[in-house]
PDB file of N, CA and C in Angstrom:
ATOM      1  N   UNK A   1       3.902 279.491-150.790  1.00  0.00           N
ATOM      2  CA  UNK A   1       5.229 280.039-150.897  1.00  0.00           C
ATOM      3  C   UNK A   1       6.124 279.128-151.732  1.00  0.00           C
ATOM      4  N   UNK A   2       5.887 278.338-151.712  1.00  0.00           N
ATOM      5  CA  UNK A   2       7.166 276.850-152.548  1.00  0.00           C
ATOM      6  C   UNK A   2       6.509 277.330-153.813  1.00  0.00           C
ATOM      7  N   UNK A   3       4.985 277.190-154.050  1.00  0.00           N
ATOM      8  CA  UNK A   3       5.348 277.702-155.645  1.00  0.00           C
ATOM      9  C   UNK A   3       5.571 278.509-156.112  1.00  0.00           C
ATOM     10  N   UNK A   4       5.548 279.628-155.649  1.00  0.00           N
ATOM     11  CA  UNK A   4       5.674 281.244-156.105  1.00  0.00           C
ATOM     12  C   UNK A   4       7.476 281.089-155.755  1.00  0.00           C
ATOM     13  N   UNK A   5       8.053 280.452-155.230  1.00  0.00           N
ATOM     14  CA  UNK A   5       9.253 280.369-155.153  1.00  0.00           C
ATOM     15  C   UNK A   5       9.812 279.656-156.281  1.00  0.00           C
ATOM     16  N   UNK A   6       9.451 278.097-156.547  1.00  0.00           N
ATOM     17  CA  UNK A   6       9.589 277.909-157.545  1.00  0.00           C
ATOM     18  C   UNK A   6       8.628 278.160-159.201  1.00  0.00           C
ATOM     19  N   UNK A   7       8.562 279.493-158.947  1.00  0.00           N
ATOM     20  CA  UNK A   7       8.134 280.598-160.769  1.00  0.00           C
ATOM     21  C   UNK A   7       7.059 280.308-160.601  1.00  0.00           C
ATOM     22  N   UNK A   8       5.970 279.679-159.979  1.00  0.00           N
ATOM     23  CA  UNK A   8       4.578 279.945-160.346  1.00  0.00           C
ATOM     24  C   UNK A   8       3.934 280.763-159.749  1.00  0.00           C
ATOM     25  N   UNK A   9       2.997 281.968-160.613  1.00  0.00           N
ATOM     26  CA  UNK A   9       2.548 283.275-160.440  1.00  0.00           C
ATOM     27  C   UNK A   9       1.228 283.101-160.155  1.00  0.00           C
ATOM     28  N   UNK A  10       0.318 282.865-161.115  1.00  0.00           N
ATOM     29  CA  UNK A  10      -0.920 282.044-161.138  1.00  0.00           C
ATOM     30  C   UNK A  10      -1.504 281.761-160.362  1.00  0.00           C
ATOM     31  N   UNK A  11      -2.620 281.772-159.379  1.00  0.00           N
ATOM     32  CA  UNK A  11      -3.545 281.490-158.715  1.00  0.00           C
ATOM     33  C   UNK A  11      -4.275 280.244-158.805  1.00  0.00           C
ATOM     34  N   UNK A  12      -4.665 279.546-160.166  1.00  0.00           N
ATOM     35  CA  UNK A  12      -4.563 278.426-160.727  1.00  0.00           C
ATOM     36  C   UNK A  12      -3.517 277.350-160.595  1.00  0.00           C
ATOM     37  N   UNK A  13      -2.391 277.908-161.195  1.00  0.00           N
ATOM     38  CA  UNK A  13      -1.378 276.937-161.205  1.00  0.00           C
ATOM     39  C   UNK A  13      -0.556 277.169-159.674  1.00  0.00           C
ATOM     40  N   UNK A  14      -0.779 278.015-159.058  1.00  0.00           N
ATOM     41  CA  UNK A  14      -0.287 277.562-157.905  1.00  0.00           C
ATOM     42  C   UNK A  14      -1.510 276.700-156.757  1.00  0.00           C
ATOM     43  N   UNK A  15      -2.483 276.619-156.893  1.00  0.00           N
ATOM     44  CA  UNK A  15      -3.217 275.484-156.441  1.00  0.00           C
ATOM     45  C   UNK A  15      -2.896 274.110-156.643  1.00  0.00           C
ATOM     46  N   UNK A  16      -2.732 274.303-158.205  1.00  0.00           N
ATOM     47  CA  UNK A  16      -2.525 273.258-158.864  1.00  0.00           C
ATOM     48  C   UNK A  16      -1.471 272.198-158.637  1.00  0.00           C
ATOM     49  N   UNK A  17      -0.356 273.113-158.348  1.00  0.00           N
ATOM     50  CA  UNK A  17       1.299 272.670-157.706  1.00  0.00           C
ATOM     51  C   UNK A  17       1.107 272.035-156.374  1.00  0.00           C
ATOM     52  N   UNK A  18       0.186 273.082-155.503  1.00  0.00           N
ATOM     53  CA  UNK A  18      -0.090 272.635-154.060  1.00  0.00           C
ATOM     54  C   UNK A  18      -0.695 271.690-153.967  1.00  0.00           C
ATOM     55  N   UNK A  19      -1.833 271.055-154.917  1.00  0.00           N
ATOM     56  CA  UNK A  19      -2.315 269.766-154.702  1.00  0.00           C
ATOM     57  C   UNK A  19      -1.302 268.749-154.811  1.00  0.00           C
ATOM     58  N   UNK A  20      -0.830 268.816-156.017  1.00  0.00           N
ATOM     59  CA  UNK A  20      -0.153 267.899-156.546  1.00  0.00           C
ATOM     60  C   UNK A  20       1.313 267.848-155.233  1.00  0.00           C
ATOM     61  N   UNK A  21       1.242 268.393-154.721  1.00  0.00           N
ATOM     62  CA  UNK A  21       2.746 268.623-153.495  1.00  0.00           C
ATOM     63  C   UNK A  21       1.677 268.553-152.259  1.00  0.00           C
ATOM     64  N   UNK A  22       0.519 268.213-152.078  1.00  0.00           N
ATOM     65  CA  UNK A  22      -0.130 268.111-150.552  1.00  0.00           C
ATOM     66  C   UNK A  22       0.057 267.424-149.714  1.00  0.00           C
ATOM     67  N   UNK A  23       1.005 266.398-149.862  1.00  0.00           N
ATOM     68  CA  UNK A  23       1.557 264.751-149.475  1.00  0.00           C
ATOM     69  C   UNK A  23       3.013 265.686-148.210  1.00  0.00           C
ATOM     70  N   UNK A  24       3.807 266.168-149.538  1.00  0.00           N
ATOM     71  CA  UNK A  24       4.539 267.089-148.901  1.00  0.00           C
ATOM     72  C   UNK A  24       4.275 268.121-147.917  1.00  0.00           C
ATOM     73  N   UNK A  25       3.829 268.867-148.463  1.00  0.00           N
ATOM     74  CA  UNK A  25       2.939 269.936-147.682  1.00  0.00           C
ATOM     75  C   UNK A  25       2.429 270.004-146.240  1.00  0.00           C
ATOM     76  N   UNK A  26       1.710 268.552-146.378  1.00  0.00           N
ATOM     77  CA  UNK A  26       1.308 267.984-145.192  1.00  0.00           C
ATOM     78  C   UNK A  26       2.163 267.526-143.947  1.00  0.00           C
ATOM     79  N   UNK A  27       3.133 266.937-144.837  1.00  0.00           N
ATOM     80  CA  UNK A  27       4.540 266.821-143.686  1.00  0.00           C
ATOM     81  C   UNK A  27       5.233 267.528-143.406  1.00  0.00           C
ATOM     82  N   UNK A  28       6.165 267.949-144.274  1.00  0.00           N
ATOM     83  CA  UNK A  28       6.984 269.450-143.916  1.00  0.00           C
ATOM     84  C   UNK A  28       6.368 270.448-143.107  1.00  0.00           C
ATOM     85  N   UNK A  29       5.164 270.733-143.088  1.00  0.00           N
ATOM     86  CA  UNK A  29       4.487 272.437-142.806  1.00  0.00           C
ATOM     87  C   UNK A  29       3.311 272.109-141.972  1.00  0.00           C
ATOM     88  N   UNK A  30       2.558 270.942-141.687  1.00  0.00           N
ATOM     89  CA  UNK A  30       1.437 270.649-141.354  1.00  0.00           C
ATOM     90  C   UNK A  30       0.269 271.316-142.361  1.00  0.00           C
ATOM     91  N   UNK A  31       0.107 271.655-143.827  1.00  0.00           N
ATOM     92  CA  UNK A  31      -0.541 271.865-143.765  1.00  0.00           C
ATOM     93  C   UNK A  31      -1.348 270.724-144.205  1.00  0.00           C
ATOM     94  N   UNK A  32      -2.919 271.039-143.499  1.00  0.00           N
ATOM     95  CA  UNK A  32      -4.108 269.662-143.506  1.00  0.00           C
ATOM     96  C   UNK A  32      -5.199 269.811-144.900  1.00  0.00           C
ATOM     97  N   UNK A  33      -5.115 271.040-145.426  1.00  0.00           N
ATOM     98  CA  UNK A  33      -6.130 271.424-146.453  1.00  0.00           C
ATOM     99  C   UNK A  33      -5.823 272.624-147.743  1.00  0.00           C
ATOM    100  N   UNK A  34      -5.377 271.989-148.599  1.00  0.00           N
ATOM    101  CA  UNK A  34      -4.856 273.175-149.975  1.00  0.00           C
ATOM    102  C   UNK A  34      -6.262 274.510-150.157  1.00  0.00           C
ATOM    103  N   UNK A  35      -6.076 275.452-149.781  1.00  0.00           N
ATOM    104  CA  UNK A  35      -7.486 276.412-149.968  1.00  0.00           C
ATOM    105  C   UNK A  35      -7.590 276.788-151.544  1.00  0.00           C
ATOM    106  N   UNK A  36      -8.842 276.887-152.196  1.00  0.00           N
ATOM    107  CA  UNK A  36      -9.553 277.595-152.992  1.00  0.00           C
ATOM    108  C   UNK A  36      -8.594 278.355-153.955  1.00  0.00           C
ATOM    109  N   UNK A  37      -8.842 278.576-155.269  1.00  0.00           N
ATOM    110  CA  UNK A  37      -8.527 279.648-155.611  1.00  0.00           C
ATOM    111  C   UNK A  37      -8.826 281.110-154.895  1.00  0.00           C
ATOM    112  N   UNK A  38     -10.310 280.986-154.707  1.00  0.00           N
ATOM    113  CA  UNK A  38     -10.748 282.646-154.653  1.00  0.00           C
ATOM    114  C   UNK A  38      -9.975 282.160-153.002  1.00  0.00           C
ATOM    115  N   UNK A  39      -9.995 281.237-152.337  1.00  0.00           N
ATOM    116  CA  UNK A  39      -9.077 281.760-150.655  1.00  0.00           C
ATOM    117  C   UNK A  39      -7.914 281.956-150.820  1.00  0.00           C
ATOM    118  N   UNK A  40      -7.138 281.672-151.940  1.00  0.00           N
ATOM    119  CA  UNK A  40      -5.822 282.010-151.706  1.00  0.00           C
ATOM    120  C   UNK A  40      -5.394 283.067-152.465  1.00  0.00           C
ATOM    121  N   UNK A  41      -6.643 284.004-153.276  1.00  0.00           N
ATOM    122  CA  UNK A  41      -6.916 285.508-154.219  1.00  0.00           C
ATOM    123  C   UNK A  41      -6.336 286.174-152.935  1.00  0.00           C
ATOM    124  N   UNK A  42      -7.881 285.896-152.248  1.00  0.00           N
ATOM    125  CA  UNK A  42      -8.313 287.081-150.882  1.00  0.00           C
ATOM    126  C   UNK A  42      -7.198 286.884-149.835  1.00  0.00           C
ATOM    127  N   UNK A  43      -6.544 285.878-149.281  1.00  0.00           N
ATOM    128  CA  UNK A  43      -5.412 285.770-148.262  1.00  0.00           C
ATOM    129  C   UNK A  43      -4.322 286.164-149.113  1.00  0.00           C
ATOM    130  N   UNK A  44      -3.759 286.574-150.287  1.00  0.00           N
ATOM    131  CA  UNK A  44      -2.452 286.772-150.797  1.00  0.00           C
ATOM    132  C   UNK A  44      -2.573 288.529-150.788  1.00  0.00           C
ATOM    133  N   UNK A  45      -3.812 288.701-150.909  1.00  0.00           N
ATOM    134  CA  UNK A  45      -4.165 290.027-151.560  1.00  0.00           C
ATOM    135  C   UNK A  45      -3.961 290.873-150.033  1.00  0.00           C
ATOM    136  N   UNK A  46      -4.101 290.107-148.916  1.00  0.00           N
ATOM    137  CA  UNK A  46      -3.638 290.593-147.770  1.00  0.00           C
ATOM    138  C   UNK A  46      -2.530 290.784-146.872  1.00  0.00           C
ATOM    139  N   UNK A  47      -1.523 290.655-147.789  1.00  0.00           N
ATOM    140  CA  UNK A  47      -0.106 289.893-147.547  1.00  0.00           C
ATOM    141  C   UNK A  47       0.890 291.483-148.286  1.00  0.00           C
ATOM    142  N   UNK A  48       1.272 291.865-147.311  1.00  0.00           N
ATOM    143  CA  UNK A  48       2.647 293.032-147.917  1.00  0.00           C
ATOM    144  C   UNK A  48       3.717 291.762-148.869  1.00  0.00           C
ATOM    145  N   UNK A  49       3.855 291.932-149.804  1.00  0.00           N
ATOM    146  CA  UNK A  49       4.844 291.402-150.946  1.00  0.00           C
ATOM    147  C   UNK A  49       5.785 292.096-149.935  1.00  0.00           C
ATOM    148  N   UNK A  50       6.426 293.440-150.338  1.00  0.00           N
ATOM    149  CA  UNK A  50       7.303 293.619-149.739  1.00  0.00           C
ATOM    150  C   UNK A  50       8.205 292.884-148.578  1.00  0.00           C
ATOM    151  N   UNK A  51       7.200 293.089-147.619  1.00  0.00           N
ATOM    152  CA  UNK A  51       7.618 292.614-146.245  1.00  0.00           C
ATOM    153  C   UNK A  51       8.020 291.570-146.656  1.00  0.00           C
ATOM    154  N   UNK A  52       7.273 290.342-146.788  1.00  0.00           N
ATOM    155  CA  UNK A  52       7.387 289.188-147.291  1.00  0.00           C
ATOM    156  C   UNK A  52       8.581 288.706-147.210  1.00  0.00           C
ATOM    157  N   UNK A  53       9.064 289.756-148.876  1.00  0.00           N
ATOM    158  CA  UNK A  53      10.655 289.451-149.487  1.00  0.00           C
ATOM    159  C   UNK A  53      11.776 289.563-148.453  1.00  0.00           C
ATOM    160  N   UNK A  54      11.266 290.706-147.607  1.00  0.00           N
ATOM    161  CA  UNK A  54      12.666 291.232-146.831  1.00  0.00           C
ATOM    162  C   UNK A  54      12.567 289.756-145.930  1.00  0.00           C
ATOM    163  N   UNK A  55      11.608 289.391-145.253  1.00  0.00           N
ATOM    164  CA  UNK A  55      11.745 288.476-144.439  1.00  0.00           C
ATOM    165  C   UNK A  55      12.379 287.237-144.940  1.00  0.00           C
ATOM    166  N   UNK A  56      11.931 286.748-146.281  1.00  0.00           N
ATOM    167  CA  UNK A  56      12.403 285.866-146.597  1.00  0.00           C
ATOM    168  C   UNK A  56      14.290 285.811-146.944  1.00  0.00           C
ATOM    169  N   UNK A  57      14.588 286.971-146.811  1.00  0.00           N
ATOM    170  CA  UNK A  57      15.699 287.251-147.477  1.00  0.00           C
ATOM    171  C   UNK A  57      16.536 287.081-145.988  1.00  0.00           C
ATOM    172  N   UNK A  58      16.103 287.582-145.121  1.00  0.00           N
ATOM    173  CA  UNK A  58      16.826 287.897-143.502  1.00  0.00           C
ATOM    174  C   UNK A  58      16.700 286.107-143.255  1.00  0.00           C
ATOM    175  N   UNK A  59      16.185 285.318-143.545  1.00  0.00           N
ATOM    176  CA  UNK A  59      15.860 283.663-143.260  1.00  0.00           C
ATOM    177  C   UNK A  59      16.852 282.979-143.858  1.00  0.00           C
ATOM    178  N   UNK A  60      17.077 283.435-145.469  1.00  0.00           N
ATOM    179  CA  UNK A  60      18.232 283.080-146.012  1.00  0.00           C
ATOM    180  C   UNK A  60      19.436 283.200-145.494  1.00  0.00           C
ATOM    181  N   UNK A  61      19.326 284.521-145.546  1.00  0.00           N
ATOM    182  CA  UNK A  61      20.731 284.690-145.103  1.00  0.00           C
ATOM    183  C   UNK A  61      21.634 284.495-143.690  1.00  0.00           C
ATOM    184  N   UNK A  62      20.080 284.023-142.604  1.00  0.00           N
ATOM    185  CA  UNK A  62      20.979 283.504-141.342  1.00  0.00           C
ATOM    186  C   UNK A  62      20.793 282.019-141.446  1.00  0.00           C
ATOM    187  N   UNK A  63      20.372 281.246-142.473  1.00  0.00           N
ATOM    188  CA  UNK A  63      20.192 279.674-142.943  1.00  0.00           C
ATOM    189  C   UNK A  63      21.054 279.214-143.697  1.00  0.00           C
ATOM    190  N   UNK A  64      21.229 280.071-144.625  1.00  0.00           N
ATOM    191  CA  UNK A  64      22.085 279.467-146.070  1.00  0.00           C
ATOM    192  C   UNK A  64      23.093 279.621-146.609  1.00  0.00           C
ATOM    193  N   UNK A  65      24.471 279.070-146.413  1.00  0.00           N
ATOM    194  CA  UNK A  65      25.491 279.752-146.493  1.00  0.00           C
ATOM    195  C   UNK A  65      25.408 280.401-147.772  1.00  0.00           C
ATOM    196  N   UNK A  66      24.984 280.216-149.051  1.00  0.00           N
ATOM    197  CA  UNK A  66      24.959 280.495-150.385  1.00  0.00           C
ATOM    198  C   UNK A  66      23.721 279.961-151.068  1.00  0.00           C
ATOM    199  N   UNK A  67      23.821 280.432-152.700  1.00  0.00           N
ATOM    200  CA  UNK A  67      22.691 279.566-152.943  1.00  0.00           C
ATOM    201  C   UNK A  67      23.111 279.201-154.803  1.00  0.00           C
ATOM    202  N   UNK A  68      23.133 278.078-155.236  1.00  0.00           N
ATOM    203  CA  UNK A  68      23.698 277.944-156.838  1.00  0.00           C
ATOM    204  C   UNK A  68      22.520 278.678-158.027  1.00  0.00           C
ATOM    205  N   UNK A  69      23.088 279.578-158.849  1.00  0.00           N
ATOM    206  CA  UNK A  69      22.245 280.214-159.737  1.00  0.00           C
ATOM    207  C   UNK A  69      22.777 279.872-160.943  1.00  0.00           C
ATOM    208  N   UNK A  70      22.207 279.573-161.807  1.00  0.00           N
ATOM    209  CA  UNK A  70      23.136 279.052-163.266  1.00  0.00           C
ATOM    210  C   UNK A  70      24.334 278.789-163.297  1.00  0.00           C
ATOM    211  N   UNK A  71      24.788 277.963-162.100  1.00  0.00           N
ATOM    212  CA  UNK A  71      25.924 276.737-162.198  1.00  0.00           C
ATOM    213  C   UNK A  71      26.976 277.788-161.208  1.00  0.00           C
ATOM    214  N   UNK A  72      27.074 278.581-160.743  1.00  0.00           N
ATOM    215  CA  UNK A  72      27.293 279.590-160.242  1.00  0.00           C
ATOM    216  C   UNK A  72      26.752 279.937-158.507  1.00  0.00           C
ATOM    217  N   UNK A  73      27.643 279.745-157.927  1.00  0.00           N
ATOM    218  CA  UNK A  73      27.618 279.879-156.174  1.00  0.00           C
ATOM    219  C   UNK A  73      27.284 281.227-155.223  1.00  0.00           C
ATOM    220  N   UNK A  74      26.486 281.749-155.257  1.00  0.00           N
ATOM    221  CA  UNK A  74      26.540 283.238-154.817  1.00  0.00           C
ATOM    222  C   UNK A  74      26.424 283.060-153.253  1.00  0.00           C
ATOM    223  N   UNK A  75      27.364 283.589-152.362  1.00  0.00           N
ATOM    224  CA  UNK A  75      27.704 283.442-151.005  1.00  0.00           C
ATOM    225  C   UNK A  75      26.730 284.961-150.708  1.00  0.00           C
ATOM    226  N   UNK A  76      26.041 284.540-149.444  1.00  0.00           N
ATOM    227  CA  UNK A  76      25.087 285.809-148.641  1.00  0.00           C
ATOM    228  C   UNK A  76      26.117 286.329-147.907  1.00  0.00           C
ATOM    229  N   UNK A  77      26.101 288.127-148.081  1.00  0.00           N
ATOM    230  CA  UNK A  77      26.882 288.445-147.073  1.00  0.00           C
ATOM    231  C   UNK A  77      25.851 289.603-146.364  1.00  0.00           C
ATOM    232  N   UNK A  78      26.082 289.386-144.669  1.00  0.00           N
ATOM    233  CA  UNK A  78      25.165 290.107-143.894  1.00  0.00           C
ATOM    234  C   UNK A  78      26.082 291.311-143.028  1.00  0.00           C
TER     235      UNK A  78
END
């Protein structure tokens, strides 16, 4: 999720990000082991996008008062 959050699409390069961030990863989230390309094909490919977004969006918006977009403050309103 952190890389597809921060723009990486890629299956590759989001491994790639996750290794290189596993230090992190490991602390923040517990996670103990970056999976596979083809494991993180087959586990994404099982995942409603949709849902996803809405959830992530309902997290924001009871977390974050706002968020800065090209220098620019956009306040969540619920």
């Amino acid at each position: 999720m952190c890389a597809i959050l921060s723009g990486i699409d890629q299956f590759g390069d989001i491994v790639s990000h996750d290794k290189n961030k596993a230090k992190f990863l490991k602390e923040a989230f517990g996670i103990k082991e970056i999976p596979s390309k083809p494991t993180l094909s087959r586990i994404l490919s099982m995942i409603d996008a949709e849902k996803v977004g809405e959830i992530i969006l309902e997290i924001m918006e009871e977390n974050v008062e706002g968020l800065a977009v090209d220098g620019k403050f956009i306040r969540f309103t619920g």
